[in-house]
C-alpha atoms as a PDB file:
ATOM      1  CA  UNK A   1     -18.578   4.591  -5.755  1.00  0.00           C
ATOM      2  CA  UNK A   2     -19.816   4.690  -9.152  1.00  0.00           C
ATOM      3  CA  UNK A   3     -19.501   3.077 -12.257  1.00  0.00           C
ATOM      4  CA  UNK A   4     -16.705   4.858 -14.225  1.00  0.00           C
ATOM      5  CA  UNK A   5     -14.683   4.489 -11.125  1.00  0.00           C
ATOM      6  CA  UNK A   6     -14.645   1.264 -10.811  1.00  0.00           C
ATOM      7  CA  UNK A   7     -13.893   0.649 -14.232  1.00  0.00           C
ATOM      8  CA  UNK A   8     -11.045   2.802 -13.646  1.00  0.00           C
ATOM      9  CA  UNK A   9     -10.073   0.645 -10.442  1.00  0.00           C
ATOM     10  CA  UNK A  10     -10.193  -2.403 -12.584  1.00  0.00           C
ATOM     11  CA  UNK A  11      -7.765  -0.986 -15.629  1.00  0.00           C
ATOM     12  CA  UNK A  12      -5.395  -0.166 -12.681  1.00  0.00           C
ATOM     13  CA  UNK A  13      -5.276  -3.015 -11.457  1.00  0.00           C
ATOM     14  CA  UNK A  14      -4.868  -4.721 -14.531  1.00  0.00           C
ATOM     15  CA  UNK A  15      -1.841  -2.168 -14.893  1.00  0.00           C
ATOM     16  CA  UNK A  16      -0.919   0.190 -12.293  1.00  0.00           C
ATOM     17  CA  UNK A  17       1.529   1.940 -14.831  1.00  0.00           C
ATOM     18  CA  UNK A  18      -1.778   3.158 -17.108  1.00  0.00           C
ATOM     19  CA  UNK A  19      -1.918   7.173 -16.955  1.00  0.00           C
ATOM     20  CA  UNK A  20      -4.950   8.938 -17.028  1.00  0.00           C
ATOM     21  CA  UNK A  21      -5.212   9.475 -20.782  1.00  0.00           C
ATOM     22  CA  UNK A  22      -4.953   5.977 -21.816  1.00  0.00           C
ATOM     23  CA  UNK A  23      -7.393   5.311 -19.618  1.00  0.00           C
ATOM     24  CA  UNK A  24      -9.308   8.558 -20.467  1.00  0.00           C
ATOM     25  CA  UNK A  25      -9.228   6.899 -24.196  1.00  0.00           C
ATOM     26  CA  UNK A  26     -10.116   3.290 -23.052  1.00  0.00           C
ATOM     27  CA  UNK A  27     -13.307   4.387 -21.484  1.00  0.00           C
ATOM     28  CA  UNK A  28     -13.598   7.202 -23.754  1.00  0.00           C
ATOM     29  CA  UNK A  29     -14.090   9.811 -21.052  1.00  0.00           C
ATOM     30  CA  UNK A  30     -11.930  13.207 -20.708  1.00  0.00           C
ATOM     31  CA  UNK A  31      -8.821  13.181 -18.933  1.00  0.00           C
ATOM     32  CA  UNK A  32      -9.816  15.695 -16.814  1.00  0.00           C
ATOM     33  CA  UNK A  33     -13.002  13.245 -15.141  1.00  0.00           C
ATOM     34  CA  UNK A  34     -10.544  10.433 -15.139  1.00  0.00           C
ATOM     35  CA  UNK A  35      -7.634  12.513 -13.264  1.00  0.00           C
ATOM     36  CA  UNK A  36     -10.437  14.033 -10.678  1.00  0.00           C
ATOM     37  CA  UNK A  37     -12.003  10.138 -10.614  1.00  0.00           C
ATOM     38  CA  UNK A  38      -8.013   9.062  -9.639  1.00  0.00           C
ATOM     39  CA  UNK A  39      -7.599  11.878  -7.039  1.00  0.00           C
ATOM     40  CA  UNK A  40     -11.014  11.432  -5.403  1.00  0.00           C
ATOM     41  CA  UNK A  41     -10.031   7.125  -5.285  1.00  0.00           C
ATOM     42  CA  UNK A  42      -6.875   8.241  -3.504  1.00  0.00           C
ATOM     43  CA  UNK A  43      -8.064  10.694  -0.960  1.00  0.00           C
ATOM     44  CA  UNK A  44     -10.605   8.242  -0.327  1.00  0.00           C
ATOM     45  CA  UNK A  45      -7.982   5.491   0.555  1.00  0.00           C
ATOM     46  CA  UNK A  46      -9.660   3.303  -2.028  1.00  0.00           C
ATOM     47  CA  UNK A  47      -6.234   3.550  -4.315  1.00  0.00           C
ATOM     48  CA  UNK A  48      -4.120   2.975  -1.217  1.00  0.00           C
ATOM     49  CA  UNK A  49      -0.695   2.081  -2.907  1.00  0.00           C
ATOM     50  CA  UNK A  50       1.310   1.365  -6.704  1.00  0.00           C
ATOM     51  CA  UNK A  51       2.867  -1.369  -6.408  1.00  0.00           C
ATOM     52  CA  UNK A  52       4.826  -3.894  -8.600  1.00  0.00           C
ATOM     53  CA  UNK A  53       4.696  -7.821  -8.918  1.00  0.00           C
ATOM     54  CA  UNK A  54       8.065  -9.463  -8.640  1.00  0.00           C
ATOM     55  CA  UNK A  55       8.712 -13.017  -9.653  1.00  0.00           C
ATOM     56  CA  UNK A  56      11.722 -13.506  -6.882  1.00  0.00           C
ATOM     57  CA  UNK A  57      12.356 -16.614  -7.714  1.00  0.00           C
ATOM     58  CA  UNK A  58      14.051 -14.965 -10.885  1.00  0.00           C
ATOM     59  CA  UNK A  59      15.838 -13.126  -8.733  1.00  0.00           C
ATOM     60  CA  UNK A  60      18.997 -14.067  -6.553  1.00  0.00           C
ATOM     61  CA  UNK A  61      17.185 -13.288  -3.322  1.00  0.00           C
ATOM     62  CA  UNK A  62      17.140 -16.330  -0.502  1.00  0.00           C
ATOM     63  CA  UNK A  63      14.228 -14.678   1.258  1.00  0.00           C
ATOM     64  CA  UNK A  64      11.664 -17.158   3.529  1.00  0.00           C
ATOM     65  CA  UNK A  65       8.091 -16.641   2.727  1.00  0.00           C
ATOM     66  CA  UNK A  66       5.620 -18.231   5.593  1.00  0.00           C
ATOM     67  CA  UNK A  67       1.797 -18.627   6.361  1.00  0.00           C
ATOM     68  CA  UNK A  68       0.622 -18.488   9.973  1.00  0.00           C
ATOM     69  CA  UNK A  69      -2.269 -19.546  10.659  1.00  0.00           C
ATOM     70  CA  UNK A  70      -3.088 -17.855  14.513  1.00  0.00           C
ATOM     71  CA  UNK A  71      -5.404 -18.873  17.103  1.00  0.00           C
ATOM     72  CA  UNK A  72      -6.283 -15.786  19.552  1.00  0.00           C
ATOM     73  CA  UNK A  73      -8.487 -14.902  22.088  1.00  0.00           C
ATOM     74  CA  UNK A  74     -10.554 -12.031  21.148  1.00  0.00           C
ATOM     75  CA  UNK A  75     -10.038  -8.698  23.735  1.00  0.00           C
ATOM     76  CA  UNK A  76     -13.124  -7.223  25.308  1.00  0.00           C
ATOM     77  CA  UNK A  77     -14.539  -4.090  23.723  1.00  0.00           C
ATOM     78  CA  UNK A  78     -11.974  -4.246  20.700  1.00  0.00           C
ATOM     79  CA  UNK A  79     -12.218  -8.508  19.430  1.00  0.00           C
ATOM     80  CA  UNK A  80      -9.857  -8.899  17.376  1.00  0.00           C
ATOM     81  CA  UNK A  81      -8.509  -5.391  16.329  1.00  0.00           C
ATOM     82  CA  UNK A  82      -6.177  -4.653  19.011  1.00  0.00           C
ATOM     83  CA  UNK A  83      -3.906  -8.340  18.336  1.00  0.00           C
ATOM     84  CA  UNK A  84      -4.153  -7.845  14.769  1.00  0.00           C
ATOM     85  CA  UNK A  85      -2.842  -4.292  14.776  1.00  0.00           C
ATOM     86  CA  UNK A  86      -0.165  -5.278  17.462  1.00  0.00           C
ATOM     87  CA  UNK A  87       0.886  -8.200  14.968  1.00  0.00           C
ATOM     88  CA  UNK A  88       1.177  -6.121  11.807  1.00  0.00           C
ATOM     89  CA  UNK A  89       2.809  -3.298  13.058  1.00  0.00           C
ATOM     90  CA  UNK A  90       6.073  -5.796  12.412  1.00  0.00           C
ATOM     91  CA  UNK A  91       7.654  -4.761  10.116  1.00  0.00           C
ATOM     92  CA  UNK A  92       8.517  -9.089   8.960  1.00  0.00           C
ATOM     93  CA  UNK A  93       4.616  -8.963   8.708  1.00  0.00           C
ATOM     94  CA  UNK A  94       3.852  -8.410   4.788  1.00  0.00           C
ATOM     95  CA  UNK A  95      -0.475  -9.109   5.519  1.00  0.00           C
ATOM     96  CA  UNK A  96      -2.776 -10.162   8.514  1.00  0.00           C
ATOM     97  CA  UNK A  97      -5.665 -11.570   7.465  1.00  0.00           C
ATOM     98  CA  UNK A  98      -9.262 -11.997   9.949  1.00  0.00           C
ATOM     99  CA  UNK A  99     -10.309 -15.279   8.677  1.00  0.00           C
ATOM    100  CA  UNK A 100     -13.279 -17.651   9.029  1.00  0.00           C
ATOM    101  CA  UNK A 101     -12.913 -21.383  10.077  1.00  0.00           C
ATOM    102  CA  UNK A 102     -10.418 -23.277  12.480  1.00  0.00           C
ATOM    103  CA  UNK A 103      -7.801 -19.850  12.807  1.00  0.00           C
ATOM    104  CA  UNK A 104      -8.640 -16.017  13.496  1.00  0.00           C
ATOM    105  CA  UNK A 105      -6.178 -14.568  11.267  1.00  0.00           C
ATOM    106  CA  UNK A 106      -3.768 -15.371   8.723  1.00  0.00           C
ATOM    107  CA  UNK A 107      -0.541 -13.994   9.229  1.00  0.00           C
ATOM    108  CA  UNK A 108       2.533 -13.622   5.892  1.00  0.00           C
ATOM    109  CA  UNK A 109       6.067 -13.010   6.911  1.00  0.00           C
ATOM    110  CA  UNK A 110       9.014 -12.687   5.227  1.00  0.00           C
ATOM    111  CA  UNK A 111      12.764 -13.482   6.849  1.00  0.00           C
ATOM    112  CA  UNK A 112      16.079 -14.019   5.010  1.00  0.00           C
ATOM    113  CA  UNK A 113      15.844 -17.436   6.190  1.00  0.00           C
ATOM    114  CA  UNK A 114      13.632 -20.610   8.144  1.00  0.00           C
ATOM    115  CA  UNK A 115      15.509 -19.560  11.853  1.00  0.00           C
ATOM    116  CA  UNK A 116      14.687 -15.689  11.193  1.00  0.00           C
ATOM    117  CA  UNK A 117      10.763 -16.787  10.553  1.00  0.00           C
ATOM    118  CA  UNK A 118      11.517 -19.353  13.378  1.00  0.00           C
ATOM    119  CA  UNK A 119      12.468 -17.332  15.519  1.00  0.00           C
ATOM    120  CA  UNK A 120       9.556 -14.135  14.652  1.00  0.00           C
ATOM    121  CA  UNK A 121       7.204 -17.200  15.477  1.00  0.00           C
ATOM    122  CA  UNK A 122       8.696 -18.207  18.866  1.00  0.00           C
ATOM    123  CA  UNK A 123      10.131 -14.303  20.399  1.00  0.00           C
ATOM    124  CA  UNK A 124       7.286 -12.189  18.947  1.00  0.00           C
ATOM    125  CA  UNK A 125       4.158 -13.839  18.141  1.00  0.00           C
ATOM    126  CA  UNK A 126       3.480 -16.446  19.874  1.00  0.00           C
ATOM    127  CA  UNK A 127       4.643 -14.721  23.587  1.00  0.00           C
ATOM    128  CA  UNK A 128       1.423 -12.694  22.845  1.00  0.00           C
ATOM    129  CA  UNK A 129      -1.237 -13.172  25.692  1.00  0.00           C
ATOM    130  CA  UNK A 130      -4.395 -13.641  23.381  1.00  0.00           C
ATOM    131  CA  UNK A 131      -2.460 -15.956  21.009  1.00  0.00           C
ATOM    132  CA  UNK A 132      -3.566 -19.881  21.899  1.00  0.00           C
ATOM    133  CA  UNK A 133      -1.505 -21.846  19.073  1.00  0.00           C
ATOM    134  CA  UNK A 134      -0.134 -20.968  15.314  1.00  0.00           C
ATOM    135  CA  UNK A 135       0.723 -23.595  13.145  1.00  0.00           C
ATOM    136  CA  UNK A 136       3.449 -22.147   9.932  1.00  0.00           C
ATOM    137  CA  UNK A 137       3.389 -22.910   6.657  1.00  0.00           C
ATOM    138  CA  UNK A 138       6.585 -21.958   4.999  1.00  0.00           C
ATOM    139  CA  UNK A 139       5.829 -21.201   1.199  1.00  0.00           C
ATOM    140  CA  UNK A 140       7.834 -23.202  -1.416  1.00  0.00           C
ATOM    141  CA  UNK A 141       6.765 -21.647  -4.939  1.00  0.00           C
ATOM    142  CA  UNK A 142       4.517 -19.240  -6.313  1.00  0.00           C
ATOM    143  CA  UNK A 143       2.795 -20.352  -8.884  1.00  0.00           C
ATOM    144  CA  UNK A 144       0.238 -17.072  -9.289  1.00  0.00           C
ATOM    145  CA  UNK A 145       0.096 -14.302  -7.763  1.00  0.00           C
ATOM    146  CA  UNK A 146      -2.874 -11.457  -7.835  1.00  0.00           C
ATOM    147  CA  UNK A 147      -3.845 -13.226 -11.214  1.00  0.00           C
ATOM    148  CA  UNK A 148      -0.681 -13.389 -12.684  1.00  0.00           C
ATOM    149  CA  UNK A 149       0.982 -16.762 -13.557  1.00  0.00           C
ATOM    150  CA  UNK A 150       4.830 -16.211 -12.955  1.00  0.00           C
ATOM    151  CA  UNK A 151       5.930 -19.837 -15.394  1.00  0.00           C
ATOM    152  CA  UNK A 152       6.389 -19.626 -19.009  1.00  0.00           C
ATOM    153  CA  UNK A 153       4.195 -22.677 -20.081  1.00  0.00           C
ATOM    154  CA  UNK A 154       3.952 -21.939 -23.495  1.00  0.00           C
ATOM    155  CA  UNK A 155       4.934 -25.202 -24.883  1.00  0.00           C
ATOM    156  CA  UNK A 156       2.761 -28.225 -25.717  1.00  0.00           C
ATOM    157  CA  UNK A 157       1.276 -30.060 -23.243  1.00  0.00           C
ATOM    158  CA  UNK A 158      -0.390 -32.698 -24.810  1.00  0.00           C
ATOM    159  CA  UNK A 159       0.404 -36.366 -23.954  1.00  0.00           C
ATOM    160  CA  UNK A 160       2.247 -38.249 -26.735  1.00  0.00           C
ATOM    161  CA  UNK A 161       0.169 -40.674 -28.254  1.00  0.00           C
ATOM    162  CA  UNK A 162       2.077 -43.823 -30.131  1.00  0.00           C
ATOM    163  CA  UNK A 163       0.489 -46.545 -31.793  1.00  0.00           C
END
């Protein structure tokens, strides 16, 4: 990976919509490297999606958002591939995460509602041989996602001071 591509990898991320000649003109390079740069990122499976941040909670949309935390037992000759692979081919399952500390992986889910994510925890995951305990976390309100702050808190916050 070199230098002007991960420039380019940050001003996408900043803005997935940017084409190639903005981008071409930010780093002042021809639109012709930057387009080959972009291709070569994508075959490469370094660009792996566009995607779009929503702030649902402006939205009319009751869905359930929940953290697992997952305890497994590693399988012989594959640790911890083979569970996490048979965990996120579901299609509730938004990201699996291998994680250091108390849990092995970090599961997100999405359900229209607490019994759908309910019952995803107690029919699907936990049945799993190599799973030994989850513990869910049902998320409440997003503050910030992926670096952007989803509240307008443009007003002033400073304490009133009286005499």
């Amino acid at each position: 990976m070199n230098e002007l591509q991960l420039k380019i990898l940050d001003l996408l991320k900043e803005d997935a919509r940017r084409d190639a000649e903005l981008i071409a003109t930010m780093l002042g390079e021809s639109v012709e490297v930057v387009k080959q740069a972009i291709q070569d990122l994508e075959n490469d499976h370094i660009i792996v999606k566009y995607a779009t941040i929503v702030n649902w909670s402006k939205v009319d949309d009751e869905k359930v958002t929940a953290l697992i935390e997952v305890q497994i037992t590693p399988e012989r000759g594959r640790g911890f591939e083979g569970i996490a692979e048979r965990i996120y081919l579901y299609p509730e399952v938004k990201s699996v995460y291998l994680m250091s500390g108390d849990y092995d992986l970090l599961v997100e889910i999405e359900g229209k509602n607490l019994k759908e994510v309910a019952s995803f925890v107690s029919n699907k995951l936990s049945p799993i041989d190599a799973v030994l305990s989850t513990k869910t976390f049902f998320i409440l309100k997003k503050y910030k996602q992926d670096g952007i702050i989803f509240e307008d808190n443009e007003g002033d916050h400073r304490m009133m001071v009286s005499p």
